[in-house]
Protein backbone atom coordinates (compact mmCIF):
# COMPACT_ATOMS: atom_id res chain seq x y z
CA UNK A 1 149.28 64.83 63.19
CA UNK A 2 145.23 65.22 61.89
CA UNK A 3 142.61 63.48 64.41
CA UNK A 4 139.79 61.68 62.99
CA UNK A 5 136.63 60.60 64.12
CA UNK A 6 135.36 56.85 64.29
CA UNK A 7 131.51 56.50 64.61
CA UNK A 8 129.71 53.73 66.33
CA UNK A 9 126.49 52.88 64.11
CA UNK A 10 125.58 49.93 66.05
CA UNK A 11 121.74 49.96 66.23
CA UNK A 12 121.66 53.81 64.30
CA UNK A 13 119.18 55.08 61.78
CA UNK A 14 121.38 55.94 58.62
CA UNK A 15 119.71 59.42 59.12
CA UNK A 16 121.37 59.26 63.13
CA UNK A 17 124.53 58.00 61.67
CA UNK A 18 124.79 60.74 58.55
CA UNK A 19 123.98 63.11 61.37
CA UNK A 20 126.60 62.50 63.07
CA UNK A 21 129.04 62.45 60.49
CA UNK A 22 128.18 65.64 59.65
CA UNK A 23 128.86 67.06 63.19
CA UNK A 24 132.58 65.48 62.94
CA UNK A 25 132.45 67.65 60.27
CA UNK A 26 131.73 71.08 61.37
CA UNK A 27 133.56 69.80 64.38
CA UNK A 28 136.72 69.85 62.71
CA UNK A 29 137.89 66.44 62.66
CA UNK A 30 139.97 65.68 59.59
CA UNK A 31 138.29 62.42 58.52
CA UNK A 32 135.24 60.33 59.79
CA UNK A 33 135.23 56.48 59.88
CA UNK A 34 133.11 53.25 60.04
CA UNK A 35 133.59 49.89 59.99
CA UNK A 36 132.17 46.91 58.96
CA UNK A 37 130.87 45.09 62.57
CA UNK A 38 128.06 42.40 61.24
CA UNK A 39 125.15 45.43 60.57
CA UNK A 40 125.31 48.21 58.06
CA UNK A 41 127.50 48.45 55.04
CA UNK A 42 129.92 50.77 55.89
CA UNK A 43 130.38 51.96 51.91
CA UNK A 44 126.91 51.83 50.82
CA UNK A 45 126.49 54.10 54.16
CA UNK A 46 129.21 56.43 52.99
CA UNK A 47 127.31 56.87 49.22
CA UNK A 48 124.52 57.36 51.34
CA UNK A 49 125.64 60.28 53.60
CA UNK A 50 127.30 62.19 50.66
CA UNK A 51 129.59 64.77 50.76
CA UNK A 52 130.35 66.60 54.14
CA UNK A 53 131.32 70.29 54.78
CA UNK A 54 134.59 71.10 54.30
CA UNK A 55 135.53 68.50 51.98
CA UNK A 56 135.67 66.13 54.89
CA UNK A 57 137.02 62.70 53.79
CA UNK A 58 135.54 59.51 55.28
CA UNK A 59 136.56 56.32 55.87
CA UNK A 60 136.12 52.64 55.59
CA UNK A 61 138.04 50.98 59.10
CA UNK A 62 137.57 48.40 57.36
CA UNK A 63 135.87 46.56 55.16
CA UNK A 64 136.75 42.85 54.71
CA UNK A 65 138.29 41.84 51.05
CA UNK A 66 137.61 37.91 51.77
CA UNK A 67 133.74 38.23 50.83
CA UNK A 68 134.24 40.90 47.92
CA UNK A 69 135.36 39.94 44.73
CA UNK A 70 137.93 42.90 43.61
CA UNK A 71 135.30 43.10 40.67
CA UNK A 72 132.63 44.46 42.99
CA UNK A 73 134.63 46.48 45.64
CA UNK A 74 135.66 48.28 42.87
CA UNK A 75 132.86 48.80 41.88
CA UNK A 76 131.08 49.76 45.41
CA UNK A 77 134.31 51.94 45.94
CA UNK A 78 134.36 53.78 43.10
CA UNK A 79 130.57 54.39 43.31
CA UNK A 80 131.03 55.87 46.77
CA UNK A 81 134.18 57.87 45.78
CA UNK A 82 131.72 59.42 43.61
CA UNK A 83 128.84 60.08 45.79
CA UNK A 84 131.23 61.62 49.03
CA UNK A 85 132.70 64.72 46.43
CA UNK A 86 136.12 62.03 45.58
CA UNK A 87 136.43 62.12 49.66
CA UNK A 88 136.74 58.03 50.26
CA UNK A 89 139.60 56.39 52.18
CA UNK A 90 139.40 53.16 51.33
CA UNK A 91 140.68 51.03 54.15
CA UNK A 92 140.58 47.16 53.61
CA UNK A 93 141.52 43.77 54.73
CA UNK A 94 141.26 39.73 55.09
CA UNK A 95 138.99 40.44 58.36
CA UNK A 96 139.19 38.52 61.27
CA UNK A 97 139.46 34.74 60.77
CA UNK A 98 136.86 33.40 63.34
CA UNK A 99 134.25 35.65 61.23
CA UNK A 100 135.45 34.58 58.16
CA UNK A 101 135.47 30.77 58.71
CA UNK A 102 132.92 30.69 61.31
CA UNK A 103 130.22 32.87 59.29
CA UNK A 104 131.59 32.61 55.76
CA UNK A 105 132.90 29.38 55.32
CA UNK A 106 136.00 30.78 53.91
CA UNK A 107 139.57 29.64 54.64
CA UNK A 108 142.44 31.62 55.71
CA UNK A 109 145.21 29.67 55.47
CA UNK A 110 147.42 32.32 53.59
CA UNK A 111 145.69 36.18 54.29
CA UNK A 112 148.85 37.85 52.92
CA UNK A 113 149.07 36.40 49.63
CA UNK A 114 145.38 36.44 48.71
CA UNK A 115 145.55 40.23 49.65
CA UNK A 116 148.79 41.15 48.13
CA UNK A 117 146.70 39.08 44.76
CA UNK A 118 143.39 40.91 45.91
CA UNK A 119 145.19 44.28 45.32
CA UNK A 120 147.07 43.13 41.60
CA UNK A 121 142.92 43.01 40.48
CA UNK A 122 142.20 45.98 42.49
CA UNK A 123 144.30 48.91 42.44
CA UNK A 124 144.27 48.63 38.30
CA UNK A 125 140.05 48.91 38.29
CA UNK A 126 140.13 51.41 40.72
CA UNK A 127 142.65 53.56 37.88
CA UNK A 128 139.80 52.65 35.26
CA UNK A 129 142.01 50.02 33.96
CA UNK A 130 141.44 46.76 32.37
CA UNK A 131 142.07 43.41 34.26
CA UNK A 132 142.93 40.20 33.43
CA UNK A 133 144.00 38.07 36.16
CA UNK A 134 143.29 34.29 36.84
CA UNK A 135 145.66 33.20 39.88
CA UNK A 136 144.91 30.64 43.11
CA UNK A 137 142.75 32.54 44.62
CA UNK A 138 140.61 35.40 42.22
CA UNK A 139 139.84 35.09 38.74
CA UNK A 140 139.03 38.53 37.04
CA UNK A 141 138.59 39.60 33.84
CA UNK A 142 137.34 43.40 32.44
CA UNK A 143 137.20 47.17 33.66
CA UNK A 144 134.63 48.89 35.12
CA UNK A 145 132.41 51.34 32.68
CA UNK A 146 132.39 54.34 34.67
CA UNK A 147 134.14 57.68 34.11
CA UNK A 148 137.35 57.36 35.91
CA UNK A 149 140.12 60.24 35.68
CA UNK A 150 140.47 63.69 36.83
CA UNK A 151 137.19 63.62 37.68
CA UNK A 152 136.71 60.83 39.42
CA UNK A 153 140.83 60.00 40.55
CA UNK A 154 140.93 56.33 42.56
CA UNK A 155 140.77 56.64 45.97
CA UNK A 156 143.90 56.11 48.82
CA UNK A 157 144.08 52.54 49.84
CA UNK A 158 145.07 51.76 53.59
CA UNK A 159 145.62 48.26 55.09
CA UNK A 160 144.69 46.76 58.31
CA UNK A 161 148.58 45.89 58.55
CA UNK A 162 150.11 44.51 62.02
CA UNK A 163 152.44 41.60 61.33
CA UNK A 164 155.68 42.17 59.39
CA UNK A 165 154.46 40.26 56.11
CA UNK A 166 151.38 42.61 55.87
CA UNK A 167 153.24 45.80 56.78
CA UNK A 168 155.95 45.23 53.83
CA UNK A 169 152.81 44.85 51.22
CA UNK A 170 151.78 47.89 52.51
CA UNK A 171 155.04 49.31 52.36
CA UNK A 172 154.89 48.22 48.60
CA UNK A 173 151.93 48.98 47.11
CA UNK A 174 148.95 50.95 50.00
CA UNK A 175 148.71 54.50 50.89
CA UNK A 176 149.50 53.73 54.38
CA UNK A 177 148.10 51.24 57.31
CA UNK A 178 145.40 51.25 59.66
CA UNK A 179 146.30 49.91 63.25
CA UNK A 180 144.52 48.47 65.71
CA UNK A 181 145.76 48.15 69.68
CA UNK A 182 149.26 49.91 68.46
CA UNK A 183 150.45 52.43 71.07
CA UNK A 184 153.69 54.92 70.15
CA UNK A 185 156.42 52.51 70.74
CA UNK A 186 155.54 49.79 68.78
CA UNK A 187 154.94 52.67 65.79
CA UNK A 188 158.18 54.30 66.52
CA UNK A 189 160.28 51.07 66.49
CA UNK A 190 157.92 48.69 64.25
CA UNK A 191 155.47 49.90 62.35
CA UNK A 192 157.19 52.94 60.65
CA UNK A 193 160.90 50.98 60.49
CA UNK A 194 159.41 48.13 58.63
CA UNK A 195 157.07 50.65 56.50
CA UNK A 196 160.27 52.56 55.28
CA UNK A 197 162.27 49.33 54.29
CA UNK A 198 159.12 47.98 52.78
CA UNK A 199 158.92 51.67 50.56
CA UNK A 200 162.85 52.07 50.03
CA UNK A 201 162.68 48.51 48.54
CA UNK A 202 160.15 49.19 46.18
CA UNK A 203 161.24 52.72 44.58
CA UNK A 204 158.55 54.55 46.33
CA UNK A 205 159.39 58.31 47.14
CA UNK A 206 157.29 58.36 50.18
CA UNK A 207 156.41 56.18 53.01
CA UNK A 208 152.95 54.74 53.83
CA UNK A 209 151.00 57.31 56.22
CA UNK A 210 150.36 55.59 59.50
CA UNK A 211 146.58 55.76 61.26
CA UNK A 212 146.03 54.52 64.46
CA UNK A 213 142.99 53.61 65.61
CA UNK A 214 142.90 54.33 69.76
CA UNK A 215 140.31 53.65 72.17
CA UNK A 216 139.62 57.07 73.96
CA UNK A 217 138.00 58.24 77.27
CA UNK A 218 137.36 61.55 78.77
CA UNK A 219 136.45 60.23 82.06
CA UNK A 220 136.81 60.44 86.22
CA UNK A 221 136.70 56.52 86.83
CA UNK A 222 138.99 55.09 84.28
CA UNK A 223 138.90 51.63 86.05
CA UNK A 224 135.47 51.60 84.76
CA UNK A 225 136.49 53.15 81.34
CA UNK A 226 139.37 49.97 80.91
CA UNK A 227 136.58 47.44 82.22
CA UNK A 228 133.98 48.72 80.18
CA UNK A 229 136.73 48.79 76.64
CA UNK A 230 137.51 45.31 77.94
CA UNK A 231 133.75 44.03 78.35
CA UNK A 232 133.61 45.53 74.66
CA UNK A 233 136.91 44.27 72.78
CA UNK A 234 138.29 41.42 75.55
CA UNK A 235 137.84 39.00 73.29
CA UNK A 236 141.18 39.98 70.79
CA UNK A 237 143.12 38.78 73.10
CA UNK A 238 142.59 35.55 71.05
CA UNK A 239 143.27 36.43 67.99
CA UNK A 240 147.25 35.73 67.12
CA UNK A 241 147.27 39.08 65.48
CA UNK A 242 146.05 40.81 67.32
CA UNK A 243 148.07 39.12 70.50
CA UNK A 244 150.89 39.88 68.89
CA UNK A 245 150.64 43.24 68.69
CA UNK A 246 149.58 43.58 72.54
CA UNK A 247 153.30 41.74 73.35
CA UNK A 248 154.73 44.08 71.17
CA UNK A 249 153.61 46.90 73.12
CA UNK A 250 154.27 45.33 76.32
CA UNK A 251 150.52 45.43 77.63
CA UNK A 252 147.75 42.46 78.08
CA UNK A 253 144.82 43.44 76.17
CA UNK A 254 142.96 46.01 74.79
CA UNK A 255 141.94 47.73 78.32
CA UNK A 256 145.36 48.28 78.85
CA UNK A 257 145.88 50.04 75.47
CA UNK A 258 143.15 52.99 75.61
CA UNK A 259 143.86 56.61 76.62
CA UNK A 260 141.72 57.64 79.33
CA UNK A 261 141.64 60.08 82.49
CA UNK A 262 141.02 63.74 82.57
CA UNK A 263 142.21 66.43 79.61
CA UNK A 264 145.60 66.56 80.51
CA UNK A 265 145.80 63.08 80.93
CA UNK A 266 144.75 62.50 77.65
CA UNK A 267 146.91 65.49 75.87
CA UNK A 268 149.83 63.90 76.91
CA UNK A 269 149.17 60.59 76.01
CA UNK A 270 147.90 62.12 72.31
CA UNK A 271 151.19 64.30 72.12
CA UNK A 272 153.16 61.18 72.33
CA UNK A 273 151.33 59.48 69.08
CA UNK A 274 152.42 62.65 66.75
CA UNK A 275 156.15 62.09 68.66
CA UNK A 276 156.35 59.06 67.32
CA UNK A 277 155.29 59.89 63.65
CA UNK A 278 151.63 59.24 63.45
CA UNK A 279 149.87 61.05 60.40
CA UNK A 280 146.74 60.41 62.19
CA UNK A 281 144.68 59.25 65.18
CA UNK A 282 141.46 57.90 64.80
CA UNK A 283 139.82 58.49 68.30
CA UNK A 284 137.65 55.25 69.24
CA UNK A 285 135.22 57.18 71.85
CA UNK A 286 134.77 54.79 74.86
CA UNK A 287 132.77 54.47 77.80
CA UNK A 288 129.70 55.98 79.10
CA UNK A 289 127.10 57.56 76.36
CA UNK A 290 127.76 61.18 78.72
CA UNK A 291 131.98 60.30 78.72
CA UNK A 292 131.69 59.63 75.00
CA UNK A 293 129.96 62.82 74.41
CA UNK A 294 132.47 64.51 76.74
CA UNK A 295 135.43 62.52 74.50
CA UNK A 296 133.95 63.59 70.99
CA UNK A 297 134.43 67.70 72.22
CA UNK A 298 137.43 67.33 73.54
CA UNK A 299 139.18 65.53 70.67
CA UNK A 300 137.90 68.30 68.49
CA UNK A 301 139.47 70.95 70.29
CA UNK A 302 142.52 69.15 70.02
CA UNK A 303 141.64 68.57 66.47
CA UNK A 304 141.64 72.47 65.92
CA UNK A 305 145.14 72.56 68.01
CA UNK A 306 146.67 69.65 65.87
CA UNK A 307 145.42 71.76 62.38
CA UNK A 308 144.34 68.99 60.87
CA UNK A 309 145.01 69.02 57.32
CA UNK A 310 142.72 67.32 55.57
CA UNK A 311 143.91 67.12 52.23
């Protein structure tokens, strides 16, 4: 199992935030994410940090598909697949639907087919191929003018997949899923069971890679650690999604779902996400500015005991 870093950019200087990336880096971690949280572009950020040491790959955890035409994401992707030395993970998805109707204006009625149409328009541009697609929701037509191929191969897709619908399209046609508040049981007996059906059905050899996203705090209070990831991400708990996926796991919310307490307490709780197959954890550092510090060198060292491949 690799360990990857997620960074918090919320009120950064892109010069603070490529900074940081490029400690993950030396650090060891096998990939580095952001996300897209209502500030900065998290692929235009990406272009603008570059390649990091090592060949690290980083991450998009994720950017919503809803406001992008598949015309310009591929576009944006390919542009910073180019600029990071062909090191993008491109993680996507509808987004929340409170943002999306609330800011946007958009409706959500049917998330899975406009994505599983999203990715016909696409996965073909980010090849270098030509599109021409005019369906209920996304009319494209044309190919992007840049100098895709060996040099410049499309990058891995990932999903934000938790319900069964969205994890059988990423079964079918993504490079694997990203999760969100999905602890070992649910990917031992959910996730990767309906990934592998999902694959098997559609003639692929291999099946999806699975990255979980995980809350994570080094820390000597951890009822202040779960009220402080609670204070932060309570507010899932409405989301039907995202609800579902707490019952799934048998917990209440996200407080209940992040890893915290002292080093052993966390290495055991780590071990038992590569038991149950995960290709990677994403650490979500939590709590305190000094307990996230504290978080960050721990999950490094465990980075270096993990061996995180980052091919």
């Amino acid at each position: 199992m690799r360990i990857g870093l997620w960074l918090d950019d919320d009120q950064l200087s892109v010069g603070e935030i490529t900074q940081r990336a490029h400690e993950a880096s030396k650090a060891g971690f096998s990939s580095v994410w952001l996300s897209e949280r209502g500030g900065w572009d998290p692929l235009t950020l990406l272009t603008a940090i570059g390649p990091l040491p090592a060949g690290t790959p980083v991450g998009t955890s994720i950017v919503r598909t809803y406001p992008r035409h598949p015309l310009a994401l591929a576009a944006q992707a390919l542009t910073a697949q180019a600029a990071t030395g062909n090191g993008l993970l491109l993680g996507l998805g509808p987004g929340p639907q409170p943002i999306l109707e609330g800011q946007y204006g958009y409706g959500t009625a049917k998330p899975v087919e406009n994505l599983r149409e999203y990715l016909s328009i696409l996965l073909p541009l980010l090849r270098g191929e030509q599109v021409a697609h005019d369906g209920p929701a996304w009319h494209a037509a044309g190919a992007l003018s840049v100098p895709t191929g060996p040099a410049l191969p499309a990058p891995p897709v990932y999903l934000s997949a938790l319900g069964p619908r969205m994890l059988a399209l990423t079964g079918e046609v993504a490079d694997g899923t990203l999760t969100t508040w999905t602890g070992p049981r649910s990917i031992t007996d959910y996730v990767l069971p309906a990934l592998t059906r999902a694959a098997e059905a559609a003639g692929r050899e291999r099946v999806p890679a699975v990255i979980a996203g995980v809350c994570v705090g080094l820390t000597n209070d951890v009822d202040s650690l779960r009220g402080w990831v609670h204070e932060q991400f309570g507010a899932a708990i409405g989301l039907p999604s995202y609800r579902a996926a707490f019952e799934r796991e048998g917990v209440a919310g996200p407080a209940d779902t992040v890893l915290a307490g002292d080093e052993t307490a966390l290495e055991r709780e780590i071990d038992r996400f590569a038991a149950a197959g995960t290709t990677e954890l994403q650490i979500i550092p939590c709590g305190t500015p000094a307990e996230k510090e504290r978080t960050v060198a721990f999950a490094a060292e465990l980075a270096a005991r993990f061996g995180n491949d980052r091919s």
